[in-house]
N, C-alpha and C. Protein backbone atom coordinates (compact mmCIF):
# COMPACT_ATOMS: atom_id res chain seq x y z
N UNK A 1 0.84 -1.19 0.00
CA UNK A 1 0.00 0.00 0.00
C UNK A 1 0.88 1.24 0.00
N UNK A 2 0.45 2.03 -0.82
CA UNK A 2 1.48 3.56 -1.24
C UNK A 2 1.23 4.33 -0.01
N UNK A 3 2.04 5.30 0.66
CA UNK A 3 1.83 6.02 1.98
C UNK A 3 2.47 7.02 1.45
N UNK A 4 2.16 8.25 1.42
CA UNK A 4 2.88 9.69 0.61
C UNK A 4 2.76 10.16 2.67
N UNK A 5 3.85 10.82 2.86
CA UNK A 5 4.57 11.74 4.40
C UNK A 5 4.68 12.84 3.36
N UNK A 6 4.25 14.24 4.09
CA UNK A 6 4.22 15.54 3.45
C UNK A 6 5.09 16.34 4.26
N UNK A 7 5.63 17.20 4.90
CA UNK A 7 6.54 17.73 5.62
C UNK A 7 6.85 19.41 4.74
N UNK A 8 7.04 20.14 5.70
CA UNK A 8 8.00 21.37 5.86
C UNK A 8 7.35 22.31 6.13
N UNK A 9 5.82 22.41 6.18
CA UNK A 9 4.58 24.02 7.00
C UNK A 9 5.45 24.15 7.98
N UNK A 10 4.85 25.49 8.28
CA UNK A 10 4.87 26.12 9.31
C UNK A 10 4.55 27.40 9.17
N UNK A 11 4.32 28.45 9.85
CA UNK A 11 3.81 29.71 10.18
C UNK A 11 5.02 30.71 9.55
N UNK A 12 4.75 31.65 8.27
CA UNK A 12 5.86 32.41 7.94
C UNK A 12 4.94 33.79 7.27
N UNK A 13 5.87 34.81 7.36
CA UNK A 13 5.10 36.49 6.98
C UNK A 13 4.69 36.27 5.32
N UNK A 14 3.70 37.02 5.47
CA UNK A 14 3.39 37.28 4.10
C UNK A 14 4.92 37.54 3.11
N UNK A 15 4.94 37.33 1.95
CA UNK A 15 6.16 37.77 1.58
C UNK A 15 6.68 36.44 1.53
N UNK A 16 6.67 35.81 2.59
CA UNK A 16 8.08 34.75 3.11
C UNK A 16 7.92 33.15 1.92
N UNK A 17 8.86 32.98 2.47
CA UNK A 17 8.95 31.32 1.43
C UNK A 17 8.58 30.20 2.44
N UNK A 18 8.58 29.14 1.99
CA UNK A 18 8.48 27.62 2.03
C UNK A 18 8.56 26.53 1.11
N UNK A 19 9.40 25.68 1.44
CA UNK A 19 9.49 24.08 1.02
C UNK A 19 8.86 23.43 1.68
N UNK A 20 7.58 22.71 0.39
CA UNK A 20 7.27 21.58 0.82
C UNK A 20 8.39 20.02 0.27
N UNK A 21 7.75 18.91 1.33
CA UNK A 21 8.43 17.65 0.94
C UNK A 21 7.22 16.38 0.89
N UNK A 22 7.24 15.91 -0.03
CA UNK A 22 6.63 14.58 -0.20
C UNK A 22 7.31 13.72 -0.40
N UNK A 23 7.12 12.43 0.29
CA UNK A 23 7.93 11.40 0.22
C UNK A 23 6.81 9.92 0.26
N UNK A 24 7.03 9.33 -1.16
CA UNK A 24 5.91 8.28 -1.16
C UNK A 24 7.21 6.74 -0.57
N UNK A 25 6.43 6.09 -0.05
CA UNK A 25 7.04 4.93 0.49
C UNK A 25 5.98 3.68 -0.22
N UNK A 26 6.34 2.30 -0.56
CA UNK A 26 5.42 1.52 -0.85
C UNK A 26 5.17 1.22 -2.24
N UNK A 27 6.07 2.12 -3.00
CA UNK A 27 6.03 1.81 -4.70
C UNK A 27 7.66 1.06 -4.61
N UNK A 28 7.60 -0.13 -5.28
CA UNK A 28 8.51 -0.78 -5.97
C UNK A 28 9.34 -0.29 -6.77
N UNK A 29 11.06 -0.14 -6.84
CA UNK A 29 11.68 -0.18 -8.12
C UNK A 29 11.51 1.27 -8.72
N UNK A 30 11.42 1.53 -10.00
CA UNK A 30 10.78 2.65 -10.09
C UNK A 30 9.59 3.27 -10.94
N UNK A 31 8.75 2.28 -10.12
CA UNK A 31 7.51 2.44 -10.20
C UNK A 31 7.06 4.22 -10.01
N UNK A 32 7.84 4.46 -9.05
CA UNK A 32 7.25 6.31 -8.74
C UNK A 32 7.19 7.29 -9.86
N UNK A 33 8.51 6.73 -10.98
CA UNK A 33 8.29 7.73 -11.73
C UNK A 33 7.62 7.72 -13.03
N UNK A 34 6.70 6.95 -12.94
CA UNK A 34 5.92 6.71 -14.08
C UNK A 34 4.62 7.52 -13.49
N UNK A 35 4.19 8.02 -12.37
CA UNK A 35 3.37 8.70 -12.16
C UNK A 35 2.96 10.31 -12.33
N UNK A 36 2.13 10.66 -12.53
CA UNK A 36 2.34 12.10 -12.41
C UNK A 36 2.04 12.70 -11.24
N UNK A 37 2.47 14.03 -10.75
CA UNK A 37 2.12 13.70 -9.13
C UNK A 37 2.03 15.27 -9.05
N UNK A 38 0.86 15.61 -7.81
CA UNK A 38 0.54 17.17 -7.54
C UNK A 38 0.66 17.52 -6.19
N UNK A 39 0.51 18.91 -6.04
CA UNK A 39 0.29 19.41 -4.69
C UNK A 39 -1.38 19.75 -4.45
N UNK A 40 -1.97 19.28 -4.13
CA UNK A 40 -3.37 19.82 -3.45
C UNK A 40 -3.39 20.81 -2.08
N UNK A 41 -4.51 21.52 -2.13
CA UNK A 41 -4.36 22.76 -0.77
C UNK A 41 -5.66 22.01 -0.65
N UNK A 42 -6.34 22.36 1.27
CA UNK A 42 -7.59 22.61 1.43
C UNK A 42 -7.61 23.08 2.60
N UNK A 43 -8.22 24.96 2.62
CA UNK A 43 -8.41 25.81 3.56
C UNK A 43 -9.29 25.59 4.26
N UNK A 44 -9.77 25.98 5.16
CA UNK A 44 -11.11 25.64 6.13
C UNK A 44 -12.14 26.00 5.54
N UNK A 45 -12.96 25.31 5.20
CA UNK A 45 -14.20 25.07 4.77
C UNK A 45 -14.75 25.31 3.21
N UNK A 46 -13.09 25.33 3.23
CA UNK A 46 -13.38 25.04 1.11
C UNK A 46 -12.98 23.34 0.66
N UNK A 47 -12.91 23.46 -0.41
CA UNK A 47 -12.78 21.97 -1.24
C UNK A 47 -11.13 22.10 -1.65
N UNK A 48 -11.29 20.75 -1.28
CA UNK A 48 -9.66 20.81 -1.45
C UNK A 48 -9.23 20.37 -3.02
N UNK A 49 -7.94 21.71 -3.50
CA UNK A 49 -8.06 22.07 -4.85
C UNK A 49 -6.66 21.57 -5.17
N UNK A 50 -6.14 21.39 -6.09
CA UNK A 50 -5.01 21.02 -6.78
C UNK A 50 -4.25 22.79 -7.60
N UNK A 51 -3.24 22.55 -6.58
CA UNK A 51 -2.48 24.25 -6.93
C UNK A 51 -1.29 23.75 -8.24
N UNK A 52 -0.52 22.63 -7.87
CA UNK A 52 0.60 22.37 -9.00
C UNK A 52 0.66 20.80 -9.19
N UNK A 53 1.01 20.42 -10.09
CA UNK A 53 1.11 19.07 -11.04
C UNK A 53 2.12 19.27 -12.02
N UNK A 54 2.84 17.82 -11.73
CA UNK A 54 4.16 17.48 -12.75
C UNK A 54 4.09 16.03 -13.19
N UNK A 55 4.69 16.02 -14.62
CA UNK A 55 3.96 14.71 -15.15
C UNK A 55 6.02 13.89 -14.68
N UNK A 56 5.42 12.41 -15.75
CA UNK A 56 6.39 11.89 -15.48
C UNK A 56 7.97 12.42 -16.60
N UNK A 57 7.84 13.51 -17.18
CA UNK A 57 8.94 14.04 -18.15
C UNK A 57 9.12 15.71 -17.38
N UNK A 58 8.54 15.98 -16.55
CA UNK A 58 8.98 16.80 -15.51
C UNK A 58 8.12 18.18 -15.87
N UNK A 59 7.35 17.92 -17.07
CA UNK A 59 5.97 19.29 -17.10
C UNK A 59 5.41 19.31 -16.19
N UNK A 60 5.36 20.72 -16.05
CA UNK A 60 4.23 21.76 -15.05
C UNK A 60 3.16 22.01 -15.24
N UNK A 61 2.10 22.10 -14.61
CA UNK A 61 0.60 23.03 -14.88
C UNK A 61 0.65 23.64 -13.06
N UNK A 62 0.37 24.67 -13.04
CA UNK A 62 -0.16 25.69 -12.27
C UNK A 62 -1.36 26.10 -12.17
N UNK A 63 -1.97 26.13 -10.62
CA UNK A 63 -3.44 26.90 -10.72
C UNK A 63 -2.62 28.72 -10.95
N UNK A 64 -4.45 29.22 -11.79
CA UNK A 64 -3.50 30.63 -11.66
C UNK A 64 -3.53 31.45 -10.51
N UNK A 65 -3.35 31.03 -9.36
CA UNK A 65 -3.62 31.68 -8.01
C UNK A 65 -2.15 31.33 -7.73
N UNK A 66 -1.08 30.43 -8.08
CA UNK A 66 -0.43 30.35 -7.60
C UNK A 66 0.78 30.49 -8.81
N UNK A 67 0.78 30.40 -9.88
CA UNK A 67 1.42 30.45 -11.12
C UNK A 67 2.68 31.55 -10.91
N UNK A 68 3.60 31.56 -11.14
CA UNK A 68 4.79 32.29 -10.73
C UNK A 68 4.85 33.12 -10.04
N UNK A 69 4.97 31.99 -8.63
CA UNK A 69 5.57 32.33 -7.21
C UNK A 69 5.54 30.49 -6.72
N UNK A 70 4.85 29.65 -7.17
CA UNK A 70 5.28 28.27 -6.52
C UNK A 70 5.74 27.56 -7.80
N UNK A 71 6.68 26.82 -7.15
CA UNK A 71 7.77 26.06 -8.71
C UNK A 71 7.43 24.40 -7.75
N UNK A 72 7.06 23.48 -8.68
CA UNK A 72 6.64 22.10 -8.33
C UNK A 72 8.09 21.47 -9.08
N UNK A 73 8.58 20.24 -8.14
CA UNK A 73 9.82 19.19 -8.85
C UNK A 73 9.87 17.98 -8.65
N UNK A 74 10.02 16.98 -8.57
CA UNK A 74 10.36 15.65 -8.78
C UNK A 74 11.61 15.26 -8.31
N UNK A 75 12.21 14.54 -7.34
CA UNK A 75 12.89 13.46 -7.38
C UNK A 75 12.72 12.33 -7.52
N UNK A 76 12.52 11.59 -8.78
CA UNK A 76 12.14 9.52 -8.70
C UNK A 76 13.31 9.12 -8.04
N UNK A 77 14.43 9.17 -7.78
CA UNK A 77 15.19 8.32 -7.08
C UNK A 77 15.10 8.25 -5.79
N UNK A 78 14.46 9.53 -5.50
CA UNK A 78 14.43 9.27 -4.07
C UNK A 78 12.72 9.51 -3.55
N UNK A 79 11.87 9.17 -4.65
CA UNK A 79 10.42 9.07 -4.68
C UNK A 79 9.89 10.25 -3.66
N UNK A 80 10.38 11.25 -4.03
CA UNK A 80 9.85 12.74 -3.24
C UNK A 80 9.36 13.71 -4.65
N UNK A 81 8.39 14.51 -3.93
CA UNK A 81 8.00 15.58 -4.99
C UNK A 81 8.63 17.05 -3.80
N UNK A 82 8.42 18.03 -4.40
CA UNK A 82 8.66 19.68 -3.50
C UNK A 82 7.86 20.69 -4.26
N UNK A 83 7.83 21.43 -3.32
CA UNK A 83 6.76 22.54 -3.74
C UNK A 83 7.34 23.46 -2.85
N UNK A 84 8.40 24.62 -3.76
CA UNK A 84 8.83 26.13 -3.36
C UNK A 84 7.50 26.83 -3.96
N UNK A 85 7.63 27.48 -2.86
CA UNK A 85 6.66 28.67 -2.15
C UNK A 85 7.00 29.90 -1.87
N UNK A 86 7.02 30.77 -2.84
CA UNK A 86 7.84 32.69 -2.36
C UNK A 86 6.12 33.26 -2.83
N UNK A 87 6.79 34.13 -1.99
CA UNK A 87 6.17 35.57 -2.06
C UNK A 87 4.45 34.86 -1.44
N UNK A 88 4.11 34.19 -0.28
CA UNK A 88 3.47 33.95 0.16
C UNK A 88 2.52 34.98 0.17
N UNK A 89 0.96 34.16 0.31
CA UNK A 89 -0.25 35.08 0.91
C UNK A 89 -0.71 34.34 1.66
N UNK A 90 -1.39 35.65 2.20
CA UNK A 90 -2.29 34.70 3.28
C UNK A 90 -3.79 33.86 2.93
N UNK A 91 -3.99 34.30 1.58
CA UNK A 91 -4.77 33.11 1.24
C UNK A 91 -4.19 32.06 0.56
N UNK A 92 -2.83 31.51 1.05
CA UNK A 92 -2.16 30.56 0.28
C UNK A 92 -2.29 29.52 1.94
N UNK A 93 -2.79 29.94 2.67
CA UNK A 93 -2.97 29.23 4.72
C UNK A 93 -3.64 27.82 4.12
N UNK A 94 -3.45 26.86 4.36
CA UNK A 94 -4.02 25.96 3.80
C UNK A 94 -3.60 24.45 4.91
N UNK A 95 -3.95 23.49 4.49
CA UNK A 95 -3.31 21.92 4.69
C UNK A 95 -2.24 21.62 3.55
N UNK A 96 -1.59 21.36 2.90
CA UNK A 96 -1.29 21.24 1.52
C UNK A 96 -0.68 19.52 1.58
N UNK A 97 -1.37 18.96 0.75
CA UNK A 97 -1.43 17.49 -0.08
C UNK A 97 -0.18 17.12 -0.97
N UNK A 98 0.04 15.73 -0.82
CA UNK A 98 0.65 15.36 -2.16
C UNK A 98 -0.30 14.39 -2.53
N UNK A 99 -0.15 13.78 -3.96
CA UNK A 99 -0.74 12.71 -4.41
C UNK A 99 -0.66 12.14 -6.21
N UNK A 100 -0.78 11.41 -6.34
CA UNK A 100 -1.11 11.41 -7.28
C UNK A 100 -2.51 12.00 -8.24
N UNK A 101 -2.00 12.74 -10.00
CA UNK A 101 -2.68 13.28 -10.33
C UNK A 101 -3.60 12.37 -11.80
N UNK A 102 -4.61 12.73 -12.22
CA UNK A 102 -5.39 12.19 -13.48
C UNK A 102 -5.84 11.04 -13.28
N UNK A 103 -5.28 10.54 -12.31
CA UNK A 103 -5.63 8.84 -11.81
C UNK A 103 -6.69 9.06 -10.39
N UNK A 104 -7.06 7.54 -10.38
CA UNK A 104 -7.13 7.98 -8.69
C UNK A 104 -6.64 8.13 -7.57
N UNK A 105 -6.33 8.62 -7.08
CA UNK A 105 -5.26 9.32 -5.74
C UNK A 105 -5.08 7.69 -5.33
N UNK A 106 -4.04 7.87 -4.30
CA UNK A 106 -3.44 6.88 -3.35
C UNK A 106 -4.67 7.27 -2.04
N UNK A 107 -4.10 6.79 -0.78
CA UNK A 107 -4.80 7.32 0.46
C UNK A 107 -4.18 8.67 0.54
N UNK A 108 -4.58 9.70 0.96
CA UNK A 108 -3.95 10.82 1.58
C UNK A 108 -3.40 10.68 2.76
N UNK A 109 -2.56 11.69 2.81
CA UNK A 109 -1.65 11.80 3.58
C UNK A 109 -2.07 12.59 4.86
N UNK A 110 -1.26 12.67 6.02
CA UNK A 110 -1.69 13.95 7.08
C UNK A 110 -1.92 15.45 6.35
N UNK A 111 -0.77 15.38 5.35
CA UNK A 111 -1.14 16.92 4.88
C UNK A 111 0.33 17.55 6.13
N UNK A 112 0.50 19.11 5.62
CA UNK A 112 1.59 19.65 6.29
C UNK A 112 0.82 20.86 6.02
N UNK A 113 0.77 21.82 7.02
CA UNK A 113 -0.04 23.26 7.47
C UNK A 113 1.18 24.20 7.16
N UNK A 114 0.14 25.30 6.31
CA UNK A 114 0.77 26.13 6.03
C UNK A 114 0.11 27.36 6.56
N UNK A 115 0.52 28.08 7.55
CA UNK A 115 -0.19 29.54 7.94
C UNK A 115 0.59 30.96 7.14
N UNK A 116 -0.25 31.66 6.76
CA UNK A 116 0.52 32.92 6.31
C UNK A 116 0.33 33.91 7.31
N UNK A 117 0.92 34.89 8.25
CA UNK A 117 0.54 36.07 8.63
C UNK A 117 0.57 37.41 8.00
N UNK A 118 -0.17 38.21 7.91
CA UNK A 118 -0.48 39.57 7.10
C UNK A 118 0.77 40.53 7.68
């Protein structure tokens, strides 16, 4: 069974940066990089949305809420995705997801909290 660990939130000023980390455990060989794989957000009491996606040849799509200021990447060798984060807002405060994308997701993960302050 695939288990994606999300890691690196925490509370930073408007303005400020963050790295996220995903790390899937439970895929064989290299099975990981045949997937395409995204970041999902979900704020309190909205639907949780898909901000960035990278296929398995290392293309991007961006929501345009977040489109140049978060850069999405890939490591298959070491079956992690990342998600840099500048020039933060505070409606960027979220849970933020990894998972797989176009398919059907794996289980989700805890998710890693991201707070912005104004």
């Amino acid at each position: 069974q695939v288990q994606v660990v999300e890691s690196g939130g925490g509370l930073v000023q408007a303005g400020g940066s963050l790295r996220l980390s995903c790390t899937a455990s439970g895929i064989t060989g290299s099975g990981f990089s045949f997937y395409p794989m995204g970041w999902y957000r979900q704020a309190p009491g909205k639907q949780r949305e898909l901000v960035a996606g990278i296929t398995r040849d290392s293309s991007t799509t961006y929501a345009e809420s977040v489109k140049g200021r978060f850069t999405i990447s890939r490591d298959n060798a070491k079956k992690q995705v990342y998600l840099q984060m500048n020039s933060l807002k505070p409606e960027d405060a979220a849970v933020y997801y990894c998972n797989r994308i176009r398919v059907t997701p794996w289980s989700w993960g805890q998710g890693t909290q991201v707070a912005v302050s104004s």
